[in-house]
C-alpha atoms as a PDB file:
ATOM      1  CA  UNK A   1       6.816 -26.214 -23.135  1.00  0.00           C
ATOM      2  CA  UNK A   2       6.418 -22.413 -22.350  1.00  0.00           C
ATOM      3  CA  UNK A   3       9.175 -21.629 -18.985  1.00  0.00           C
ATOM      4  CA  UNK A   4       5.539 -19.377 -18.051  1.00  0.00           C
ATOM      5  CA  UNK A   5       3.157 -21.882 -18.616  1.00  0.00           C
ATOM      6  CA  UNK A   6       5.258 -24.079 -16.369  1.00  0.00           C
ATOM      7  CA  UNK A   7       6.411 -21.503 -13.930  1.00  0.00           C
ATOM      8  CA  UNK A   8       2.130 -20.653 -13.762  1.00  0.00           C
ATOM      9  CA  UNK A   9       1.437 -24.436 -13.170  1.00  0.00           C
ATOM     10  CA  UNK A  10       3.613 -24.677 -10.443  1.00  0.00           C
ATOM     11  CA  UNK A  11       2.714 -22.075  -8.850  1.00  0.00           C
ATOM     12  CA  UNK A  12      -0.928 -22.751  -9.043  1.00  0.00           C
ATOM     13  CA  UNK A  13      -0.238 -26.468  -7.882  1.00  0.00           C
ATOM     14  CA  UNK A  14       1.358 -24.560  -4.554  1.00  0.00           C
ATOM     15  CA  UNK A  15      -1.207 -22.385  -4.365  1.00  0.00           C
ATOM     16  CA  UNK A  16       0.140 -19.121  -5.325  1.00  0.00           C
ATOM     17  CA  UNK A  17      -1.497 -18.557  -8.478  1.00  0.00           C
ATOM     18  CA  UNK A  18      -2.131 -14.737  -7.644  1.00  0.00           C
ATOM     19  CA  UNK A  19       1.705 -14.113  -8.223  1.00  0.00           C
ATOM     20  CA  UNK A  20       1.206 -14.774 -11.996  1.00  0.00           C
ATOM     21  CA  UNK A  21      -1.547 -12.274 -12.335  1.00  0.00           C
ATOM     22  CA  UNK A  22      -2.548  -9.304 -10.115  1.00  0.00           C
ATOM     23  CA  UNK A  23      -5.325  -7.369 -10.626  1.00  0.00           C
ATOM     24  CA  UNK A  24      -5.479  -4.154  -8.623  1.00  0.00           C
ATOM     25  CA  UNK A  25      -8.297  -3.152  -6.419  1.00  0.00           C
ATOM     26  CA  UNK A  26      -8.584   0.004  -8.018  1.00  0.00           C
ATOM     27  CA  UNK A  27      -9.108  -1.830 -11.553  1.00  0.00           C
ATOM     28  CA  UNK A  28     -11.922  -3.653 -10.217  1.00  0.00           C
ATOM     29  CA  UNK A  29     -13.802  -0.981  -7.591  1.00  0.00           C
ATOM     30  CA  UNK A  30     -15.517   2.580  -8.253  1.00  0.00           C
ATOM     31  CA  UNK A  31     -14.162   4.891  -5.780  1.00  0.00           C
ATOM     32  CA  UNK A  32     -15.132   8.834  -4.575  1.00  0.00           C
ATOM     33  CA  UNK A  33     -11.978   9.915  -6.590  1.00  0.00           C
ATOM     34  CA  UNK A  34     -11.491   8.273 -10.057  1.00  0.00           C
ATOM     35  CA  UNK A  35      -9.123   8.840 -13.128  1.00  0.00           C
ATOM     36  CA  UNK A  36      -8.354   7.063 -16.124  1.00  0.00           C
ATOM     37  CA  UNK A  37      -5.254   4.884 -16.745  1.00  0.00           C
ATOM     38  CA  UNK A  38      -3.923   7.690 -18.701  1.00  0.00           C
ATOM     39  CA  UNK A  39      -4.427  10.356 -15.679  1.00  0.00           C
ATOM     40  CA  UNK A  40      -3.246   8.681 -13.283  1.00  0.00           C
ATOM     41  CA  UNK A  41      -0.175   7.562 -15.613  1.00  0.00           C
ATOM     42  CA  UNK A  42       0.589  11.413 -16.271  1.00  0.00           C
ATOM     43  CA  UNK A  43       0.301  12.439 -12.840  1.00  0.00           C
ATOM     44  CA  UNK A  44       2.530   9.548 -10.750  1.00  0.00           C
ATOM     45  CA  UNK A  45       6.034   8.598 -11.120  1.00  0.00           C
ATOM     46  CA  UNK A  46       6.307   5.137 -12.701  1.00  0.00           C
ATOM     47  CA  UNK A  47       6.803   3.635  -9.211  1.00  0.00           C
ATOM     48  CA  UNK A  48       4.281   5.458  -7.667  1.00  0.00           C
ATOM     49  CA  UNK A  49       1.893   4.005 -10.156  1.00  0.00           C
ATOM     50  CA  UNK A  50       3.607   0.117  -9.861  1.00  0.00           C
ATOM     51  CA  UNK A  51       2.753   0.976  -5.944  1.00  0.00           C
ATOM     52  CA  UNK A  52      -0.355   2.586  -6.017  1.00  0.00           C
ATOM     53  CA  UNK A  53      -2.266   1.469  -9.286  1.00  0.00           C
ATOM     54  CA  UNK A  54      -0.759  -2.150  -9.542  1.00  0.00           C
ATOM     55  CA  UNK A  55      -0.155  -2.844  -5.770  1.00  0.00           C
ATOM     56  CA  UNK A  56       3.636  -3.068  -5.783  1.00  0.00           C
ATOM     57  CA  UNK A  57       6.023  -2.323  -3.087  1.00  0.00           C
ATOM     58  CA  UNK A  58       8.958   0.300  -3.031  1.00  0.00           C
ATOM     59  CA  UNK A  59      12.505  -0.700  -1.825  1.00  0.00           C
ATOM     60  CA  UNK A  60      13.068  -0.973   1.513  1.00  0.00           C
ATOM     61  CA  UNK A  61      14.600   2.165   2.919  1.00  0.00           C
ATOM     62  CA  UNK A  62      14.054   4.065  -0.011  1.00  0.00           C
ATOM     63  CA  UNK A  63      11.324   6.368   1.755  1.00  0.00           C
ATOM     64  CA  UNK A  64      12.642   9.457   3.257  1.00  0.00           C
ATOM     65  CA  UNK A  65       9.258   9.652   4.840  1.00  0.00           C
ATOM     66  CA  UNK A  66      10.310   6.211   6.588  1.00  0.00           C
ATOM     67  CA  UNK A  67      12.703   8.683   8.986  1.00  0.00           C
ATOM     68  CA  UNK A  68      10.633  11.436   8.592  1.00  0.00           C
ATOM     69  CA  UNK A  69       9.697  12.777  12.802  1.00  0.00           C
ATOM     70  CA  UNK A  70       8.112  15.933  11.929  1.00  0.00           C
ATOM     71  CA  UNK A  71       4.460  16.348  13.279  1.00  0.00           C
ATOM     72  CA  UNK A  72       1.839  16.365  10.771  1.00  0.00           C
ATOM     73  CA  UNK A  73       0.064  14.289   8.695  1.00  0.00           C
ATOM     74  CA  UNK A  74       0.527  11.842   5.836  1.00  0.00           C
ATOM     75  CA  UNK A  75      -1.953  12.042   2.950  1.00  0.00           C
ATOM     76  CA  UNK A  76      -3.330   9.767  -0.034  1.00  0.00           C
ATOM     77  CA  UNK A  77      -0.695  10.909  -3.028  1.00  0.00           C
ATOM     78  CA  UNK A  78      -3.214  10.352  -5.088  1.00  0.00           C
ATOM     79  CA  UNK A  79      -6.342  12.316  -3.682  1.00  0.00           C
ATOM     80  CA  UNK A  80      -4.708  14.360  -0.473  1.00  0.00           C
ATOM     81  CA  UNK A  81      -7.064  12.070   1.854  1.00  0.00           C
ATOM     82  CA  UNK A  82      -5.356  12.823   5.438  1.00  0.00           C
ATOM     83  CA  UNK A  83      -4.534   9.436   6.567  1.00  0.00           C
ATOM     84  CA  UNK A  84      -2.234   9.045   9.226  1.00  0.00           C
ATOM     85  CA  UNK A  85      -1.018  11.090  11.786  1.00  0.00           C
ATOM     86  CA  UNK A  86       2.522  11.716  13.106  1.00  0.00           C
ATOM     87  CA  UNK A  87       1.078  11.097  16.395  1.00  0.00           C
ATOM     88  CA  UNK A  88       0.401   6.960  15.310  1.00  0.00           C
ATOM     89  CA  UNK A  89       3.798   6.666  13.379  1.00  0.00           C
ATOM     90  CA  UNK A  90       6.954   4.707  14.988  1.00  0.00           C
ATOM     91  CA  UNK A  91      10.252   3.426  13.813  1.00  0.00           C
ATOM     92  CA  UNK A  92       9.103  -0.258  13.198  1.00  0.00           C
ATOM     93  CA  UNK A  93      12.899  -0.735  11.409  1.00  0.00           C
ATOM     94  CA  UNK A  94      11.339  -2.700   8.604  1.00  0.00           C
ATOM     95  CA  UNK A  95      12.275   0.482   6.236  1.00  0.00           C
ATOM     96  CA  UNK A  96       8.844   1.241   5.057  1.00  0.00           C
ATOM     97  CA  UNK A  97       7.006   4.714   7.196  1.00  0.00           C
ATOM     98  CA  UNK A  98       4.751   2.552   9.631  1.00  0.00           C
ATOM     99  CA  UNK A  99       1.692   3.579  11.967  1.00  0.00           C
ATOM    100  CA  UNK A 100       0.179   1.930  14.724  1.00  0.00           C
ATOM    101  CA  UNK A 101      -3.585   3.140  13.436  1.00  0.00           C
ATOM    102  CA  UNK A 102      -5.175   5.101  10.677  1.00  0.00           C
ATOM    103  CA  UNK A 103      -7.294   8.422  10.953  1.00  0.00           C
ATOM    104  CA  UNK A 104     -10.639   7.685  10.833  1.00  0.00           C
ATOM    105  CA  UNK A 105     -12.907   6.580   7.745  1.00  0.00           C
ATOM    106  CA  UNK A 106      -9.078   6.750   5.747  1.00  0.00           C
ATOM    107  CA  UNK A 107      -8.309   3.416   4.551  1.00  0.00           C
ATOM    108  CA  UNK A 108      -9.656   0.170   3.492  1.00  0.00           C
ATOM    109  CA  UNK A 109      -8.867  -3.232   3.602  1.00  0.00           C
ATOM    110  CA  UNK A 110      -8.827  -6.407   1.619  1.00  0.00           C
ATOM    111  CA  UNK A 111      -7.067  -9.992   1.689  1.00  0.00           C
ATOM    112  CA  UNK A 112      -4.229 -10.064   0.392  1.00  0.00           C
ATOM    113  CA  UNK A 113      -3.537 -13.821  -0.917  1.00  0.00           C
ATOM    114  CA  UNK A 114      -0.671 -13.280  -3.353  1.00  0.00           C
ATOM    115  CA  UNK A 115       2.564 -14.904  -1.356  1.00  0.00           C
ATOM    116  CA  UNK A 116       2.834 -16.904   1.920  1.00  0.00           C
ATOM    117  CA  UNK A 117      -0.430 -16.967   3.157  1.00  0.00           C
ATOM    118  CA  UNK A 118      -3.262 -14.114   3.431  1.00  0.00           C
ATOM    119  CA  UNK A 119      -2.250 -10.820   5.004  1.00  0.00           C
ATOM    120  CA  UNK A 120      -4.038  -7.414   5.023  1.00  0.00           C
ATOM    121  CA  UNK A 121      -3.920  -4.999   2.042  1.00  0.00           C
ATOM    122  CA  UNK A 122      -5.114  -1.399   2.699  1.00  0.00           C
ATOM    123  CA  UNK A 123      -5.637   1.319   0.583  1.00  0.00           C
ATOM    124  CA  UNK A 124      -7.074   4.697   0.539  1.00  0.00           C
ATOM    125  CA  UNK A 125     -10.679   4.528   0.825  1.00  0.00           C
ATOM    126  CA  UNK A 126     -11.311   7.554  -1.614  1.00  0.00           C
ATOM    127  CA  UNK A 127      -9.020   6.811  -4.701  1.00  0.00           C
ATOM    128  CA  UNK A 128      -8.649   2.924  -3.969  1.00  0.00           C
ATOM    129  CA  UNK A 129      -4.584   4.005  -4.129  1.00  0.00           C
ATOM    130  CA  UNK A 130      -2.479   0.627  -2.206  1.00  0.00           C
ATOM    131  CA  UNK A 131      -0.928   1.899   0.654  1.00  0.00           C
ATOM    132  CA  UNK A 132       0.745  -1.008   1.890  1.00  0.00           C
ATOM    133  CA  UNK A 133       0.133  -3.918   4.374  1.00  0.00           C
ATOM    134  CA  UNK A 134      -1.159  -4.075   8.233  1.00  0.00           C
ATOM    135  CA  UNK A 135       0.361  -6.987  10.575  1.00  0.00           C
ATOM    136  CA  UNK A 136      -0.578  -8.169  13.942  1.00  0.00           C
ATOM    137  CA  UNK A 137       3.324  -7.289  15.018  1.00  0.00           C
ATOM    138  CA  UNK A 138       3.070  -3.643  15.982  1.00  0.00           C
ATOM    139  CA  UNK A 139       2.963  -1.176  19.448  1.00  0.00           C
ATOM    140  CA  UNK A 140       0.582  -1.152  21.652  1.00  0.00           C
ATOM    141  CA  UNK A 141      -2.515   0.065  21.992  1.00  0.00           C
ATOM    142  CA  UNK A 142      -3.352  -1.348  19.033  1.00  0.00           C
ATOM    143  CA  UNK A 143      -0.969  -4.463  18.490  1.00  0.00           C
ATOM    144  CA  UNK A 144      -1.002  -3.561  14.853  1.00  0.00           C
ATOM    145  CA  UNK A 145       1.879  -2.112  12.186  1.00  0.00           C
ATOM    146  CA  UNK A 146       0.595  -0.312   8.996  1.00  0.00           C
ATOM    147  CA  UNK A 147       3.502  -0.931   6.656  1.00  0.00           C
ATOM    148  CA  UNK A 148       3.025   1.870   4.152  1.00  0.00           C
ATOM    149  CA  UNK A 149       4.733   2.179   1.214  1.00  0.00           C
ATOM    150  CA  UNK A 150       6.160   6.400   0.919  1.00  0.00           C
ATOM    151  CA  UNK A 151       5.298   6.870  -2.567  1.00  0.00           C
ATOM    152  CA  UNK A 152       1.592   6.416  -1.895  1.00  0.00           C
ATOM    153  CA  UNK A 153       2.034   9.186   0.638  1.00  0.00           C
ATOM    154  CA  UNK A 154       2.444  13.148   0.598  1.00  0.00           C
ATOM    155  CA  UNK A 155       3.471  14.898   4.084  1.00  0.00           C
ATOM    156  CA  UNK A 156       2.268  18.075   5.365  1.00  0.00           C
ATOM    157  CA  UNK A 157       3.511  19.558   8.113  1.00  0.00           C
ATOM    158  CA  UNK A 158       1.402  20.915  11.466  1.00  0.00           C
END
């Protein structure tokens, strides 16, 4: 028997199904911003599209934006939405550039239900773009941690 078929059964016996086949957001939404697979394939990086078009993550600690203290604010890489400020961002040490909140009207969420349970999934509201992933672990006032992946983000300074 196929090693896929197998691996694919026993992962859908556990539950984790998703893992064998992810379909992005932006494959299945109609956004403000939109481009073909081609465009946005010509204008990203081939990481920045695994991250942004096909929800994957970028090594840990491979963001210089992840150390980045300048005041300003972070924008969609893939439409220049403004969607964080300097003024929400804090060193969570998990490697990735992480916020406490979002600008307003900025992202969006979904579940998430690929590995270990369901987290949040957010993404730029305008281009449908994954961001990253928001936990219940961050700062106050908002409890939360927006663990953004730096590809999907362009900084501009104040």
């Amino acid at each position: 028997m196929n090693r896929r078929v197998v691996l694919g059964g026993l992962l859908a016996a556990a539950g984790l199904a998703p893992l064998m086949s992810r379909e992005s957001l932006a494959a299945s939404e109609a956004f403000e911003v939109t481009r073909t697979d081609a465009e946005w394939r010509a204008m990203l990086s081939s990481l920045e599209y695994k991250v942004m078009r096909k929800e994957g993550t970028e090594r840990a600690g491979s963001s210089p934006l992840d150390k980045n203290t300048a005041k300003g604010t972070y924008l969609c890489r893939g439409c220049d939405l403004p969607l964080y400020s300097s003024k929400h961002k804090y060193d969570s040490g998990t490697g990735w550039p992480s916020f406490w909140k979002a600008l307003p009207d900025a992202i969006a969420t979904k579940p998430d239900r690929t590995i270990w349970g369901v987290h949040t999934e957010c993404h730029c509201r305008r281009c449908g773009s994954h961001l990253g992933h928001i936990f219940d672990d961050g700062p106050k006032p908002t409890g939360k941690r927006h663990c953004i992946n730096g590809v999907s983000l362009t900084f501009q300074a104040a």
